[in-house]
Protein backbone atom coordinates (compact mmCIF):
# COMPACT_ATOMS: atom_id res chain seq x y z
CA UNK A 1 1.60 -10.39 -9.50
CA UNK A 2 1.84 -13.90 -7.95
CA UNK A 3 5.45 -14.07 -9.08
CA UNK A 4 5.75 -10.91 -7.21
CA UNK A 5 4.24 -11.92 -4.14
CA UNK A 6 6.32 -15.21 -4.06
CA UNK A 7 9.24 -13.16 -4.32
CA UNK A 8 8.09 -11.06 -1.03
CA UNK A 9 7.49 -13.54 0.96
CA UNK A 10 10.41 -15.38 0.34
CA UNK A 11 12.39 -12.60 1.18
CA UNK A 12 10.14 -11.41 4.02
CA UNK A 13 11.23 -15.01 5.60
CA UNK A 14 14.69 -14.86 4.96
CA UNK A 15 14.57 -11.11 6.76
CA UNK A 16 12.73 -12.81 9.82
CA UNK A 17 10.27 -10.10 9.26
CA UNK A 18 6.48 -10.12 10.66
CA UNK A 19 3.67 -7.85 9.16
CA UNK A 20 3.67 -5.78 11.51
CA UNK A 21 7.58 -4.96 11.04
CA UNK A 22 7.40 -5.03 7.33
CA UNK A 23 4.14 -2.71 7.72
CA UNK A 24 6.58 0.09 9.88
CA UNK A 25 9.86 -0.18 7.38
CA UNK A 26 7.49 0.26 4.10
CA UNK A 27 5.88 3.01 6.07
CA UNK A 28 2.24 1.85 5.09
CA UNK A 29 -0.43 0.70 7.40
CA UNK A 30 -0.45 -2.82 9.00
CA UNK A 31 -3.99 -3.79 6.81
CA UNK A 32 -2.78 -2.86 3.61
CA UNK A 33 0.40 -4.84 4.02
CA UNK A 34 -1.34 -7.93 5.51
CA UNK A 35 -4.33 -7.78 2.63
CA UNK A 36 -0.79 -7.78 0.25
CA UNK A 37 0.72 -10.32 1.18
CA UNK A 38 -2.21 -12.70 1.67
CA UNK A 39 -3.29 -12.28 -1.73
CA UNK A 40 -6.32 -10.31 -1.46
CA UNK A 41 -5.19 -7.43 -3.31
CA UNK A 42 -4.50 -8.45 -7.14
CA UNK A 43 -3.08 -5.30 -8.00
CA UNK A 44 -1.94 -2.82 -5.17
CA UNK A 45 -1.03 0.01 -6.32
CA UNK A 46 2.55 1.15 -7.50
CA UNK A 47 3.18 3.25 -4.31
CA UNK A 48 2.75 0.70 -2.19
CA UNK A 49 4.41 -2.40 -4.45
CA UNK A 50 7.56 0.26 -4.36
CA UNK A 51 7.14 0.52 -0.97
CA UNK A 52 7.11 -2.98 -0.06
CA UNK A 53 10.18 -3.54 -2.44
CA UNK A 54 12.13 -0.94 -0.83
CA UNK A 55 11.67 -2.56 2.64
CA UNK A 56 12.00 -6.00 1.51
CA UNK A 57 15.43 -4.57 0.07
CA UNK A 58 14.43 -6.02 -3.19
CA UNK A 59 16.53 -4.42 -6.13
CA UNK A 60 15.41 -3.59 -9.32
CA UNK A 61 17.90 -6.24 -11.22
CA UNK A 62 15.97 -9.35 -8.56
CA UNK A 63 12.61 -8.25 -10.05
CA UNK A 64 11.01 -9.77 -13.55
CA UNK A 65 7.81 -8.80 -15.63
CA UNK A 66 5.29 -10.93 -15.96
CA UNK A 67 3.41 -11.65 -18.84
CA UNK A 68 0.67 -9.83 -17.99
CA UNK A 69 2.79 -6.59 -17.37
CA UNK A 70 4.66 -7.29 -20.67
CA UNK A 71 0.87 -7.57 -22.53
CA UNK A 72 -0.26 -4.03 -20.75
CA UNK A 73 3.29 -2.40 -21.72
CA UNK A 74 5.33 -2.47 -19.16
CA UNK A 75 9.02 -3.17 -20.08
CA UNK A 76 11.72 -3.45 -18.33
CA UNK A 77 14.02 -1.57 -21.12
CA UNK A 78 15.27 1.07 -17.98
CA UNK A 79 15.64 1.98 -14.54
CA UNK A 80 15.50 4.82 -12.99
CA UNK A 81 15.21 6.16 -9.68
CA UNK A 82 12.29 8.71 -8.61
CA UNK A 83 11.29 10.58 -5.86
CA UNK A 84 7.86 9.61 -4.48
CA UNK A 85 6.61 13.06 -6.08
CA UNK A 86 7.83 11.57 -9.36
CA UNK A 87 5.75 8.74 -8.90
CA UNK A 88 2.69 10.35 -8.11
CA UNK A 89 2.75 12.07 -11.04
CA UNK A 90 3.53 9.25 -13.40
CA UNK A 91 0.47 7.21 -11.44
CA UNK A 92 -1.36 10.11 -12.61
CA UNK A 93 -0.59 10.51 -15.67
CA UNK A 94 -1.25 6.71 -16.57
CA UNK A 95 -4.62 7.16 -15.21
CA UNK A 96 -5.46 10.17 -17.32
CA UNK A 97 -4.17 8.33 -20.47
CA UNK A 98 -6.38 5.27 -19.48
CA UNK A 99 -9.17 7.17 -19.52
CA UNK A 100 -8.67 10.16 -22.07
CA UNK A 101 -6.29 8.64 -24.21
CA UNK A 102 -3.82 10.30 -26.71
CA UNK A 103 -6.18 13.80 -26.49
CA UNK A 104 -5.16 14.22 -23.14
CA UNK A 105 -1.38 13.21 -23.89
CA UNK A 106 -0.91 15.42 -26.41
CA UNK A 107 -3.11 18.30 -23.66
CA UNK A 108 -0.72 17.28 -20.82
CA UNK A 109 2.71 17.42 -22.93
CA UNK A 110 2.05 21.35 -23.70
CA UNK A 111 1.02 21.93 -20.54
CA UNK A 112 4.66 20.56 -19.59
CA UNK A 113 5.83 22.79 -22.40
CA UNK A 114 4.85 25.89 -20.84
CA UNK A 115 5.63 25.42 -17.68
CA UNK A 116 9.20 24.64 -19.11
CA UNK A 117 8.89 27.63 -20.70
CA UNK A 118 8.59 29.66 -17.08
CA UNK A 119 11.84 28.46 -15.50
């Protein structure tokens, strides 16, 4: 995350952006973006790093894993664009598989399966 958060700042700087403006074009509230970008929070979550990114006009090719995000899985092997609906749901569904595991994978993937099935 702190490679991240150099990364923000830098470009917060070269967009002559305060908090307070950053806080309106990421559309979250003025805490949460100063508690970000002070270090506070060690791991905001993905709404709000996307958030931040998208306001910071940060594009996917600027951004690099870290080590840490490479040991928990997270590869950069694709892009994609989502809606923020999309993202809800995939916050949820790492969050269920963190806790459940492959039981509720293998729960949630037929409940996909039928509602496939309706449309």
């Amino acid at each position: 995350m702190n490679e991240k958060l150099n990364l923000w700042r830098k470009r917060k700087k070269e967009l002559k952006l305060t908090n307070k403006e950053l806080a309106l074009k990421a559309n979250l509230p003025l805490r949460t973006v100063e508690q970000v970008m002070c270090g506070r929070v060690s791991s905001p979550r993905l709404d709000t790093v996307q958030a931040i990114e998208r306001a910071l006009e940060i594009t996917p090719s600027e951004l690099q894993w870290t080590a840490e995000e490479r040991a928990l899985g997270i590869m950069d092997t694709i892009k994609i664009s989502v809606t923020p609906e999309e993202e809800e749901i995939l916050y949820l569904y790492r969050q269920i598989i963190k806790k459940k595991g492959e039981a509720a994978h293998e729960v949630l993937l037929a409940l996909f399966e039928g509602l496939a099935k309706i449309d």
